[in-house]
C-alpha atoms as a PDB file:
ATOM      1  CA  UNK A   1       0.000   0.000   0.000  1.00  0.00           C
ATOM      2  CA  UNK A   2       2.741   2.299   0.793  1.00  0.00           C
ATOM      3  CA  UNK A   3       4.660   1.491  -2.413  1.00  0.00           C
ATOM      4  CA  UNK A   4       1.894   2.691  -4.320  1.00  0.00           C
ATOM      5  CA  UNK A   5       1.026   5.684  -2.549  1.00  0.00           C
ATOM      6  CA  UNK A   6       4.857   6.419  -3.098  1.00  0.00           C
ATOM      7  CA  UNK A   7       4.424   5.848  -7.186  1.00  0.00           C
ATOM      8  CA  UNK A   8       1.107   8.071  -7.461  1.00  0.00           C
ATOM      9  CA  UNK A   9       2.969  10.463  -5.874  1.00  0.00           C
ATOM     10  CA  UNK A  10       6.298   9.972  -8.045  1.00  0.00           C
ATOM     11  CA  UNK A  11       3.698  10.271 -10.908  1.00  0.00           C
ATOM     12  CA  UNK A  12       1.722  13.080 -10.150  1.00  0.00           C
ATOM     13  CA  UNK A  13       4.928  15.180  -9.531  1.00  0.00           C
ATOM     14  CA  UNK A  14       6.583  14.022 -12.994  1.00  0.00           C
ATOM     15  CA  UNK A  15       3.586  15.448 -14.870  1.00  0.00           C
ATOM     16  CA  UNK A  16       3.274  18.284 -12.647  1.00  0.00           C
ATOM     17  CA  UNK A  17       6.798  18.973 -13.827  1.00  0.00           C
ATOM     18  CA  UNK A  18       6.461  18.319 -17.567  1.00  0.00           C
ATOM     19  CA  UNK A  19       3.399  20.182 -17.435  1.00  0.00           C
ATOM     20  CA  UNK A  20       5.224  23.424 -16.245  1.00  0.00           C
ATOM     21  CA  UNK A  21       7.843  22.638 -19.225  1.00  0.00           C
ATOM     22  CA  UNK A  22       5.111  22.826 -21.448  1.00  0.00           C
ATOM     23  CA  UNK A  23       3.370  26.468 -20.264  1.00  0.00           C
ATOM     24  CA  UNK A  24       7.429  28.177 -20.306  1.00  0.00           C
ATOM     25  CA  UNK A  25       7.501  26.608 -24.260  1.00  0.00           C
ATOM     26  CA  UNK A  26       4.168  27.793 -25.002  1.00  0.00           C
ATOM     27  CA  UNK A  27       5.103  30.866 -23.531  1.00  0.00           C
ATOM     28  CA  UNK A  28       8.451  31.162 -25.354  1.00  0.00           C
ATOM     29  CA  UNK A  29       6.336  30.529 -28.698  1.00  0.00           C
ATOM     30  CA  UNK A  30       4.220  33.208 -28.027  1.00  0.00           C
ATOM     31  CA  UNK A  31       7.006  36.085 -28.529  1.00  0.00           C
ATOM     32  CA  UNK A  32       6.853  38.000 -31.847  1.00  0.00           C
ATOM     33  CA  UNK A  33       8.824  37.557 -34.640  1.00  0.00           C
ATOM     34  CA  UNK A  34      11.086  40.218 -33.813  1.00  0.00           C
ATOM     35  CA  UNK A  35      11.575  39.363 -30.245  1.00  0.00           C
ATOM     36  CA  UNK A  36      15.086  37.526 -29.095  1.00  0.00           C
ATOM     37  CA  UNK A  37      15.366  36.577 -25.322  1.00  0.00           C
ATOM     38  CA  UNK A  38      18.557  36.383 -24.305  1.00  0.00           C
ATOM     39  CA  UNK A  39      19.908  34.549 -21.729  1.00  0.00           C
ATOM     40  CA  UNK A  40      22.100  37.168 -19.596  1.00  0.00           C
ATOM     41  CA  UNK A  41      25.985  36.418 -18.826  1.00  0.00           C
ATOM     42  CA  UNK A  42      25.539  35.779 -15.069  1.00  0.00           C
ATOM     43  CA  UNK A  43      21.809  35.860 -14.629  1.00  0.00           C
ATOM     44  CA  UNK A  44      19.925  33.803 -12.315  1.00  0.00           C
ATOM     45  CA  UNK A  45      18.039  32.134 -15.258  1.00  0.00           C
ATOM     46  CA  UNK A  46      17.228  28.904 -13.127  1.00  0.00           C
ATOM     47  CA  UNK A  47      15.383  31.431 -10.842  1.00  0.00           C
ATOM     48  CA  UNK A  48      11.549  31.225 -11.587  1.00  0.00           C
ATOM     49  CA  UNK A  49      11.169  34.631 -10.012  1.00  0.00           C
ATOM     50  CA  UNK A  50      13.677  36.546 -12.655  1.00  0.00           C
ATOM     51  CA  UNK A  51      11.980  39.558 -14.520  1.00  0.00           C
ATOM     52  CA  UNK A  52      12.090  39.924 -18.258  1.00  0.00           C
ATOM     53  CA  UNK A  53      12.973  42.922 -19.346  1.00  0.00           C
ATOM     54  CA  UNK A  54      11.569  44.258 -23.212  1.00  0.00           C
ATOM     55  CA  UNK A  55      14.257  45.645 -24.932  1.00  0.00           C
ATOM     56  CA  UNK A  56      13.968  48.100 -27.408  1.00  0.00           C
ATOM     57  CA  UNK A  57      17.040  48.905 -29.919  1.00  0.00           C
ATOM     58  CA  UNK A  58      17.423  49.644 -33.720  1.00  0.00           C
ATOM     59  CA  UNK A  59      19.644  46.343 -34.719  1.00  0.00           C
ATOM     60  CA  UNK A  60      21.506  48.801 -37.619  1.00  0.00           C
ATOM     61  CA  UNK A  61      23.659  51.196 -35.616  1.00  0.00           C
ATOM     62  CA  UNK A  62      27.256  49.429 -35.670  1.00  0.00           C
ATOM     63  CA  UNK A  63      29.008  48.821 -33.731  1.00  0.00           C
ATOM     64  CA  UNK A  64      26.364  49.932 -31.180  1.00  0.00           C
ATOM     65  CA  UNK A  65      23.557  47.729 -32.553  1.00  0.00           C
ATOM     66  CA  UNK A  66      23.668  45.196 -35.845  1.00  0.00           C
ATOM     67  CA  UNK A  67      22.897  41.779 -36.981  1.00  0.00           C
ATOM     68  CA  UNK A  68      25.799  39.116 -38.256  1.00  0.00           C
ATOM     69  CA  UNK A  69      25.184  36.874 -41.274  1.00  0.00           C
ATOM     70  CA  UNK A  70      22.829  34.559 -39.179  1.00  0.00           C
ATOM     71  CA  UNK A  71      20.686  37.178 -37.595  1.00  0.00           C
ATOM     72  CA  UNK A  72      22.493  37.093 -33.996  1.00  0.00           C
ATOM     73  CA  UNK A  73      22.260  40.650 -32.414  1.00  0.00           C
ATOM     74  CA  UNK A  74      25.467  41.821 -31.327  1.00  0.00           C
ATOM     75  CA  UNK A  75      27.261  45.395 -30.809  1.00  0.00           C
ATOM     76  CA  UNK A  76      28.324  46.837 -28.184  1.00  0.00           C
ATOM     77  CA  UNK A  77      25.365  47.979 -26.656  1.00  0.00           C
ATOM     78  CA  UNK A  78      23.749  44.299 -26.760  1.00  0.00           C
ATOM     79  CA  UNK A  79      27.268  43.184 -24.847  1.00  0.00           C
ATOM     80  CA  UNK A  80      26.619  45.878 -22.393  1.00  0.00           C
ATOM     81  CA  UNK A  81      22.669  45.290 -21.214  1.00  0.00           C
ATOM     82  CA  UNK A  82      23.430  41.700 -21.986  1.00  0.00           C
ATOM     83  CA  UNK A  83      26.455  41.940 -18.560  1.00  0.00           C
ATOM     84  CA  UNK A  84      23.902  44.253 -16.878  1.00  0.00           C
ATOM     85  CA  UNK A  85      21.268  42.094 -17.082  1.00  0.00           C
ATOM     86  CA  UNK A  86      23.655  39.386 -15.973  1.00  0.00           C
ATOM     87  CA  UNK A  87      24.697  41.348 -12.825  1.00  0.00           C
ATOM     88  CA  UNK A  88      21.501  42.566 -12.017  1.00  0.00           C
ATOM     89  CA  UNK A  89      19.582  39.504 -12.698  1.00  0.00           C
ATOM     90  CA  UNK A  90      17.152  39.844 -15.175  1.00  0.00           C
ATOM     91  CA  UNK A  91      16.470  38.454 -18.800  1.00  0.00           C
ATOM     92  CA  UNK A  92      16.717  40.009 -21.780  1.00  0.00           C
ATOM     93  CA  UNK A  93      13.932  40.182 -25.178  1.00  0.00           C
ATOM     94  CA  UNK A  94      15.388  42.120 -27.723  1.00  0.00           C
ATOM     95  CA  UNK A  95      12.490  44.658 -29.408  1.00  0.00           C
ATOM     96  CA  UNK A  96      14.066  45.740 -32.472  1.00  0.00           C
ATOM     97  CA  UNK A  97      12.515  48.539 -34.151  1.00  0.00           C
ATOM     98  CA  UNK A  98      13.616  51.626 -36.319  1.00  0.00           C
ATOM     99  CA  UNK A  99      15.499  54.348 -34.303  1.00  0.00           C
ATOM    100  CA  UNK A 100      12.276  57.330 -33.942  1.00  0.00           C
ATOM    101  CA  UNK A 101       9.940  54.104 -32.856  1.00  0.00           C
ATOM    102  CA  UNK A 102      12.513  53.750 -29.771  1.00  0.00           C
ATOM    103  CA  UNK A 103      11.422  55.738 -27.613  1.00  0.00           C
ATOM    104  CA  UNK A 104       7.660  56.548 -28.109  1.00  0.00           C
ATOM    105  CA  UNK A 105       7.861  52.319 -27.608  1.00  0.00           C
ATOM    106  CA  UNK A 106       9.053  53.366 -24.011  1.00  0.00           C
ATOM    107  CA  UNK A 107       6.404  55.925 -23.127  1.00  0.00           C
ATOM    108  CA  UNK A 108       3.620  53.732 -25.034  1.00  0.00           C
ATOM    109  CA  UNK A 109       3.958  50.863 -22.446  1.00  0.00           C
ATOM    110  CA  UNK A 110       5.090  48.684 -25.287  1.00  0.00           C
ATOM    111  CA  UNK A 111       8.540  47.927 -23.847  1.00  0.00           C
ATOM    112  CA  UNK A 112      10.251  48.215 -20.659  1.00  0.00           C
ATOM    113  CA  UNK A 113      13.803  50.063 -21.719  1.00  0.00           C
ATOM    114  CA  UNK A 114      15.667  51.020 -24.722  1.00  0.00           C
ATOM    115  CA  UNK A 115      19.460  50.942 -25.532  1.00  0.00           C
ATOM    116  CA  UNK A 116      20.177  52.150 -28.803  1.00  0.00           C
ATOM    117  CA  UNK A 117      23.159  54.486 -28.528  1.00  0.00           C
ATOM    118  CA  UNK A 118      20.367  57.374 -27.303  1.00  0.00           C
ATOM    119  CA  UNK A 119      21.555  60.773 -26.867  1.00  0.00           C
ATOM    120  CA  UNK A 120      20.330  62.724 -23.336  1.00  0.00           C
ATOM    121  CA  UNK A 121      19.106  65.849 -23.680  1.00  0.00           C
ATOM    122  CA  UNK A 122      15.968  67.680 -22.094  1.00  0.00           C
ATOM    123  CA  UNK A 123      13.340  66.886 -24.887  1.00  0.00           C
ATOM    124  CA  UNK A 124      13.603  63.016 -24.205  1.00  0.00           C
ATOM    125  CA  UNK A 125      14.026  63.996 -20.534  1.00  0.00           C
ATOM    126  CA  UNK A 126      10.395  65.046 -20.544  1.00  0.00           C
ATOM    127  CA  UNK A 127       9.324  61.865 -21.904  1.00  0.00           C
ATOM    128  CA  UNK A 128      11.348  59.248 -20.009  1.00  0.00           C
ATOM    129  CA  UNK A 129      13.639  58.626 -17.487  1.00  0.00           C
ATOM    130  CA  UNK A 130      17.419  58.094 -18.350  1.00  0.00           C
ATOM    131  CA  UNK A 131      19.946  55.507 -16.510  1.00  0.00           C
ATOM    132  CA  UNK A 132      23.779  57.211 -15.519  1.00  0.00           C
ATOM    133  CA  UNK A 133      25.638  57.877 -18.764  1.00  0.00           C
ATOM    134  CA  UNK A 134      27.223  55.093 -20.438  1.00  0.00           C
ATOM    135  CA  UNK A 135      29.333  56.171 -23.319  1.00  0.00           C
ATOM    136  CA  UNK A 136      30.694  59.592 -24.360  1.00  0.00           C
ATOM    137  CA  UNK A 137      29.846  60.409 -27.806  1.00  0.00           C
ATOM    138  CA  UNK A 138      29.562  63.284 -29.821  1.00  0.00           C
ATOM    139  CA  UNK A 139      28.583  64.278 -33.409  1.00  0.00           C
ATOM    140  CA  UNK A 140      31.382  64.836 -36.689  1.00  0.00           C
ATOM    141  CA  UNK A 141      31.315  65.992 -40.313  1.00  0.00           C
ATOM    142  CA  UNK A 142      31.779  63.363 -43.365  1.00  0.00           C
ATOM    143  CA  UNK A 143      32.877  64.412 -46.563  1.00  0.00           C
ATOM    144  CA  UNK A 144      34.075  62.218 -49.659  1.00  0.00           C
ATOM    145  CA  UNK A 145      38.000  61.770 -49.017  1.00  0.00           C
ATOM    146  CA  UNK A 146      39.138  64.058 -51.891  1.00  0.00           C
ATOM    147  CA  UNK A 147      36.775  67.353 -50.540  1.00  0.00           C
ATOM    148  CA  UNK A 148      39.083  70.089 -49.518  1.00  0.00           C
ATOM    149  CA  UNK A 149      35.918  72.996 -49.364  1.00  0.00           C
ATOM    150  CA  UNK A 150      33.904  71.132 -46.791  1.00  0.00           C
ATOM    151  CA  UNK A 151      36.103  71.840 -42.891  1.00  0.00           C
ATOM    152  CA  UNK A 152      33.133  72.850 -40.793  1.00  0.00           C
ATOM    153  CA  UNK A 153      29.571  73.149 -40.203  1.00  0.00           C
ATOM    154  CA  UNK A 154      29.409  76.814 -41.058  1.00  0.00           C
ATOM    155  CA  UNK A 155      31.252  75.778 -44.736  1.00  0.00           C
ATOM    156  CA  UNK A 156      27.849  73.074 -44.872  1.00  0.00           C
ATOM    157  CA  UNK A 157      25.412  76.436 -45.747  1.00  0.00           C
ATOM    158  CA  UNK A 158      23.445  75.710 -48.582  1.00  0.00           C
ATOM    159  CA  UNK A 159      24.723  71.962 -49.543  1.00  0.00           C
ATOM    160  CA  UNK A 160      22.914  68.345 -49.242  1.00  0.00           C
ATOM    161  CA  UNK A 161      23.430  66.747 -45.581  1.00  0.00           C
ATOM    162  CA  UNK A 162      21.999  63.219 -44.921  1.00  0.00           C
ATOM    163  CA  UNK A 163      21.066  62.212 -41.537  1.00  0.00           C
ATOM    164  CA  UNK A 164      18.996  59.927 -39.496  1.00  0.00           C
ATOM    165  CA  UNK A 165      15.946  60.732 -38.705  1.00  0.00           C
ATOM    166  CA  UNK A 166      14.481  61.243 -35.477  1.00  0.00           C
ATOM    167  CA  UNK A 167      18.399  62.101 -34.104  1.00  0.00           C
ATOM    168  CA  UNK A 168      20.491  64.971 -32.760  1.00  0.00           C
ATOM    169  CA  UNK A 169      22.332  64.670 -36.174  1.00  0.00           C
ATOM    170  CA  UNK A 170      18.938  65.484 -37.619  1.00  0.00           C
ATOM    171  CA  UNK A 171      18.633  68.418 -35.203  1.00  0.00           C
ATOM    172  CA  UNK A 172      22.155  70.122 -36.144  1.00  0.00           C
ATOM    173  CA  UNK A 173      21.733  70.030 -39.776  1.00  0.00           C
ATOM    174  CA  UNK A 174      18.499  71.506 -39.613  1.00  0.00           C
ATOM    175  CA  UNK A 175      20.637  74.922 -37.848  1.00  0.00           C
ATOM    176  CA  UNK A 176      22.352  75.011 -40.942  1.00  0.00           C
ATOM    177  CA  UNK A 177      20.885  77.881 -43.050  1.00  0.00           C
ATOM    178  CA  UNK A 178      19.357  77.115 -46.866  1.00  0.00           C
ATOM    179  CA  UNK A 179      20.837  73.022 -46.197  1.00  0.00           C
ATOM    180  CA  UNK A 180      19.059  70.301 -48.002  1.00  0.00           C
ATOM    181  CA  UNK A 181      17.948  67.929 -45.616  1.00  0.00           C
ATOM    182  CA  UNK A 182      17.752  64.165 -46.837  1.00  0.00           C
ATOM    183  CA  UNK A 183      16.556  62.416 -43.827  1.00  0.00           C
ATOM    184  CA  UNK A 184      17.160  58.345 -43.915  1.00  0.00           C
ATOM    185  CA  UNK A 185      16.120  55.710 -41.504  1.00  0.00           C
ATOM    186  CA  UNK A 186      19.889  54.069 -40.776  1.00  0.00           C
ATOM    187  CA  UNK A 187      23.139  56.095 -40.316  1.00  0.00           C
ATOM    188  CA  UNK A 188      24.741  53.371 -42.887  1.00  0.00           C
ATOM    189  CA  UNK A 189      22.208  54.622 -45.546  1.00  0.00           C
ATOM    190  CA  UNK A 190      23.234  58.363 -45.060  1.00  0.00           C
ATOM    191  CA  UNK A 191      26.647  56.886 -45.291  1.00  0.00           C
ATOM    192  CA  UNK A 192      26.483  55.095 -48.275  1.00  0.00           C
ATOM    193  CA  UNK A 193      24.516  57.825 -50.017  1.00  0.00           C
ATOM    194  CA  UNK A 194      27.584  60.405 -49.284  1.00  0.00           C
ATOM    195  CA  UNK A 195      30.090  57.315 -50.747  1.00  0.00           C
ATOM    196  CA  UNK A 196      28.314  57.554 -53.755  1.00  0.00           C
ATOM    197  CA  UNK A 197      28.119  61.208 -54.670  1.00  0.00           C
ATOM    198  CA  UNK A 198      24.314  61.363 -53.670  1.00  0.00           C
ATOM    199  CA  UNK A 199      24.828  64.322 -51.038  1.00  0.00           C
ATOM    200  CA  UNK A 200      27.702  66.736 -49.812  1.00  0.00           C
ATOM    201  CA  UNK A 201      27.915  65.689 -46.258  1.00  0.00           C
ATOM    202  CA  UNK A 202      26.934  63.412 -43.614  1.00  0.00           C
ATOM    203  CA  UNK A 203      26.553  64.804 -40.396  1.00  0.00           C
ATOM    204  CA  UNK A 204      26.486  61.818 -37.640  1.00  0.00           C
ATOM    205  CA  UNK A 205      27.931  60.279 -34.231  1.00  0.00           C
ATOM    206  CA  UNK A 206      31.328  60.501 -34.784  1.00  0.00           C
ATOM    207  CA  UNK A 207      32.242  56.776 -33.406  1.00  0.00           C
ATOM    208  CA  UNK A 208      29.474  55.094 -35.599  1.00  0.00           C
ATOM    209  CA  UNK A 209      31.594  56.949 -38.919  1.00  0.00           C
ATOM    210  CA  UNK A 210      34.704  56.010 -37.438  1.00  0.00           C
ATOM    211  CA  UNK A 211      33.650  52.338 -36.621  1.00  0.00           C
ATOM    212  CA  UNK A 212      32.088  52.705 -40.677  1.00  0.00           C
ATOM    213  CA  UNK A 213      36.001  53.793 -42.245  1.00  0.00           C
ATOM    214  CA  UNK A 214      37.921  51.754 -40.073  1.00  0.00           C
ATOM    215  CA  UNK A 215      35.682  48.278 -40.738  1.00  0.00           C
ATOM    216  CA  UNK A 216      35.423  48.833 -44.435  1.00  0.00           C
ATOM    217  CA  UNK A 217      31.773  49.287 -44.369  1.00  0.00           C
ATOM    218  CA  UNK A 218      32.152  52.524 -46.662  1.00  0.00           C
ATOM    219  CA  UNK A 219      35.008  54.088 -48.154  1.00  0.00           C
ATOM    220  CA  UNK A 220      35.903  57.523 -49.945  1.00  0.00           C
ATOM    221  CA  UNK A 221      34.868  59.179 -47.487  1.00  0.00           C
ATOM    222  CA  UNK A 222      36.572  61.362 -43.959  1.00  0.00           C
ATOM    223  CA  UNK A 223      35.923  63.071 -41.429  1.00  0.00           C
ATOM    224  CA  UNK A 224      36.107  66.943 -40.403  1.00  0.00           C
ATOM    225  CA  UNK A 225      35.819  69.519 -38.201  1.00  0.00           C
ATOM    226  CA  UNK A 226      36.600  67.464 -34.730  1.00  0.00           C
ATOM    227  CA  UNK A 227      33.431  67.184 -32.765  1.00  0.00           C
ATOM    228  CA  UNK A 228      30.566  69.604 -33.275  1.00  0.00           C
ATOM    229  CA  UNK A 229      29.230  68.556 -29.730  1.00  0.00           C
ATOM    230  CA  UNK A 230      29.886  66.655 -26.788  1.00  0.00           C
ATOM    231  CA  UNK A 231      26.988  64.215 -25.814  1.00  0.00           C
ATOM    232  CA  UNK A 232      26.624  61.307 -23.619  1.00  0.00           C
ATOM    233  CA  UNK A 233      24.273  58.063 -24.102  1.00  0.00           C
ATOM    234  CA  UNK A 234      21.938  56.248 -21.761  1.00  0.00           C
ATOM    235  CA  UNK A 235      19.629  54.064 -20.933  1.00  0.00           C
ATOM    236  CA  UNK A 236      15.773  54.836 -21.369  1.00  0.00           C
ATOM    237  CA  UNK A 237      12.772  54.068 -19.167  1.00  0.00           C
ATOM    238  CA  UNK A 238       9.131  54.702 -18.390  1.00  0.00           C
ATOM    239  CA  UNK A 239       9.455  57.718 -15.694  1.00  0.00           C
ATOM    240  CA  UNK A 240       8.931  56.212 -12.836  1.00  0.00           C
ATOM    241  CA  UNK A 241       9.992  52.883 -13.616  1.00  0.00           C
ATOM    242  CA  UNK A 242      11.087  50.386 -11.013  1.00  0.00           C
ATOM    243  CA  UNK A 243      13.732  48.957 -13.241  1.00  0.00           C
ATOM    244  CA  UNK A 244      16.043  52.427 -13.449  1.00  0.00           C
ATOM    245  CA  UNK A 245      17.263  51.457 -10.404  1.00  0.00           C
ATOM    246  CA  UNK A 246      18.576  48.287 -10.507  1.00  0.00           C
ATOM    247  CA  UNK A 247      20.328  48.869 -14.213  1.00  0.00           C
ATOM    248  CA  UNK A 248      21.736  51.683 -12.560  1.00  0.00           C
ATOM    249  CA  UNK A 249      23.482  49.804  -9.940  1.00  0.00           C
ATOM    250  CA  UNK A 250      24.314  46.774 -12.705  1.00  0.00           C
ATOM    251  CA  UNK A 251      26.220  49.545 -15.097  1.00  0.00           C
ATOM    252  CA  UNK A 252      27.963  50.814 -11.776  1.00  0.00           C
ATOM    253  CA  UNK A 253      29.332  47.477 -11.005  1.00  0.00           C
ATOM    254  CA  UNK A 254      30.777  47.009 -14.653  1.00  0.00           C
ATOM    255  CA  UNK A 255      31.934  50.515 -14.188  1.00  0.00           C
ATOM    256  CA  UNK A 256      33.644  49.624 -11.029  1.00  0.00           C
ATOM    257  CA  UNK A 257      34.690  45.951 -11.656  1.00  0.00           C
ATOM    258  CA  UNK A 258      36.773  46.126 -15.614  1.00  0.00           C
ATOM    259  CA  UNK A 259      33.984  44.347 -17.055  1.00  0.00           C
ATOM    260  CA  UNK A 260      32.842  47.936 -18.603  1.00  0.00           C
ATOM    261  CA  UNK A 261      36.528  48.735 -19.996  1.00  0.00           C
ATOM    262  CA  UNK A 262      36.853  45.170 -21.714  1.00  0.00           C
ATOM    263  CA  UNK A 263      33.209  45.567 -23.559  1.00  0.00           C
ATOM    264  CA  UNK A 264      34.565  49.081 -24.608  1.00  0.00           C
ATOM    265  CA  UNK A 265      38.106  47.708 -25.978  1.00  0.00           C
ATOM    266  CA  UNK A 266      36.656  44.785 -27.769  1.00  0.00           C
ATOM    267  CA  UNK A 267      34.566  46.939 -29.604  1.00  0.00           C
ATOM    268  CA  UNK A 268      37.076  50.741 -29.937  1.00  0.00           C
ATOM    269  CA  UNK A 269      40.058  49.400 -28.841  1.00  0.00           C
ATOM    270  CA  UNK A 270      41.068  51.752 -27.197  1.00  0.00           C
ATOM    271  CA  UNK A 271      40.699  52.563 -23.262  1.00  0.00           C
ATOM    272  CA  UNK A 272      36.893  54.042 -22.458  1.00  0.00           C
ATOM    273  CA  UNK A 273      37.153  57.599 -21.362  1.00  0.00           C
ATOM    274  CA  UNK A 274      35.971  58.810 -17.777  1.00  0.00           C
ATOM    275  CA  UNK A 275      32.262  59.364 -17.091  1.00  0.00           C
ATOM    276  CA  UNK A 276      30.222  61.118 -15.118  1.00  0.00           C
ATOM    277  CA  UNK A 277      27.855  59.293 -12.344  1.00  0.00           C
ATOM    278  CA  UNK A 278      24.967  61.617 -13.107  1.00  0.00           C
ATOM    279  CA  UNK A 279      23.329  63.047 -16.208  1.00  0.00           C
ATOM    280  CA  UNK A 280      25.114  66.357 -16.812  1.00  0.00           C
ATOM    281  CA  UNK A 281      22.519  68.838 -17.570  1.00  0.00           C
END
């Protein structure tokens, strides 16, 4: 009698068990076709309490954000919310989504954070909340390699800038008086189109056109003028989201810890510069 109380019970809890692998594949299934979860470095992923976060990035902003011959997201940002996530515990489904979606997909409800190499500055402060600074960036002048006229923005009056809309690049080349504006959805389209003769200039974040030259992606083309401003990236969230904090504290443990400063070599070689704790505005 005891034996087969012991089996039902052996029984019951085996299809208990399989039953619970069933509702996490059905569950996995249900994710959109442009959804990735990622299994964090680190994370507690055998805890059934860890949070998912929803991601949102535009995968075709190298080496911040882009896709390798098999679809795999990588980029620097995706190694960096991929080791916070790992530190802070949580999971990881990539939203990917064109660059001005971004952040109205924040302030929508639709997802729970974006990293997409975003600029801070006060209009997207009134929208959302931003984590510390995580990279120093800043925005440059491209010209085709053999242009000696083009040195500044003030010598841009009257020519044809490309951009990417929905950006700060967008923002400075509309200052420039009589430009024409061609506004593109990637930075490697505005890129391109200046490699092929299709416009004078390309104004953009100047380590995205470096990262472009040095990699091969397009040539003919330079850059001028040194940096036409000093900006700094974060993370975005709902205001008032409870996840702010703990990414915060995950970015200030790579910060502290090297894990930061190896992400940042693999991907600029170079040593990352020094950044602020708190948003400087």
């Amino acid at each position: 009698m005891l034996q087969r109380t012991r089996s039902q019970f052996y029984r019951r809890w085996l299809l208990g068990w399989l039953g619970f692998l069933g509702t996490l594949l059905i569950a996995a299934c249900g994710l959109g076709p442009d959804s990735q979860i990622v299994s964090s470095p680190g994370a507690q992923t055998s805890n059934p309490t860890a949070s998912v976060l929803r991601i949102a990035l535009d995968p075709d902003f190298p080496p911040f954000e882009m896709k390798t011959s098999d679809g795999t997201l990588t980029g620097f940002d995706v190694d960096l919310i991929n080791a916070i996530g790992g530190t802070a515990g949580f999971l990881i489904d990539f939203n990917e989504m064109s660059f001005d979606d971004v952040i109205r997909s924040l302030y929508a409800g639709e997802t729970d954070a974006a990293i997409s190499a975003i600029t801070i500055n006060p209009d997207r402060l009134a929208k959302v909340s931003f984590s510390r600074p995580y990279f120093k960036s800043g925005l440059g002048i491209a010209v085709a390699a053999d242009n000696a006229d083009l040195t500044s923005l003030e010598s841009l009056r009257g020519r044809r800038i490309s951009v990417q809309r929905g950006t700060t690049s967008e923002a400075k080349a509309l200052s420039v008086p009589d430009a024409k504006i061609r506004q593109v959805n990637e930075a490697p389209e505005a890129l391109q189109a200046l490699a092929q003769g299709q416009v004078d200039a390309v104004i953009n974040d100047v380590p995205v056109t470096d990262y472009a030259i040095r990699s091969g992606a397009v040539s003919g083309i330079k850059q001028v003028g040194g940096l036409l401003s000093e900006e700094f990236y974060g993370i975005a969230t709902p205001k008032d989201s409870p996840n702010l904090e703990k990414i915060n504290v995950g970015l200030t443990t790579l910060l502290s810890n090297g894990t930061y400063a190896q992400i940042y070599q693999k991907w600029f070689a170079t040593e990352p510069p020094a950044l602020p704790e708190t948003i400087p505005l």
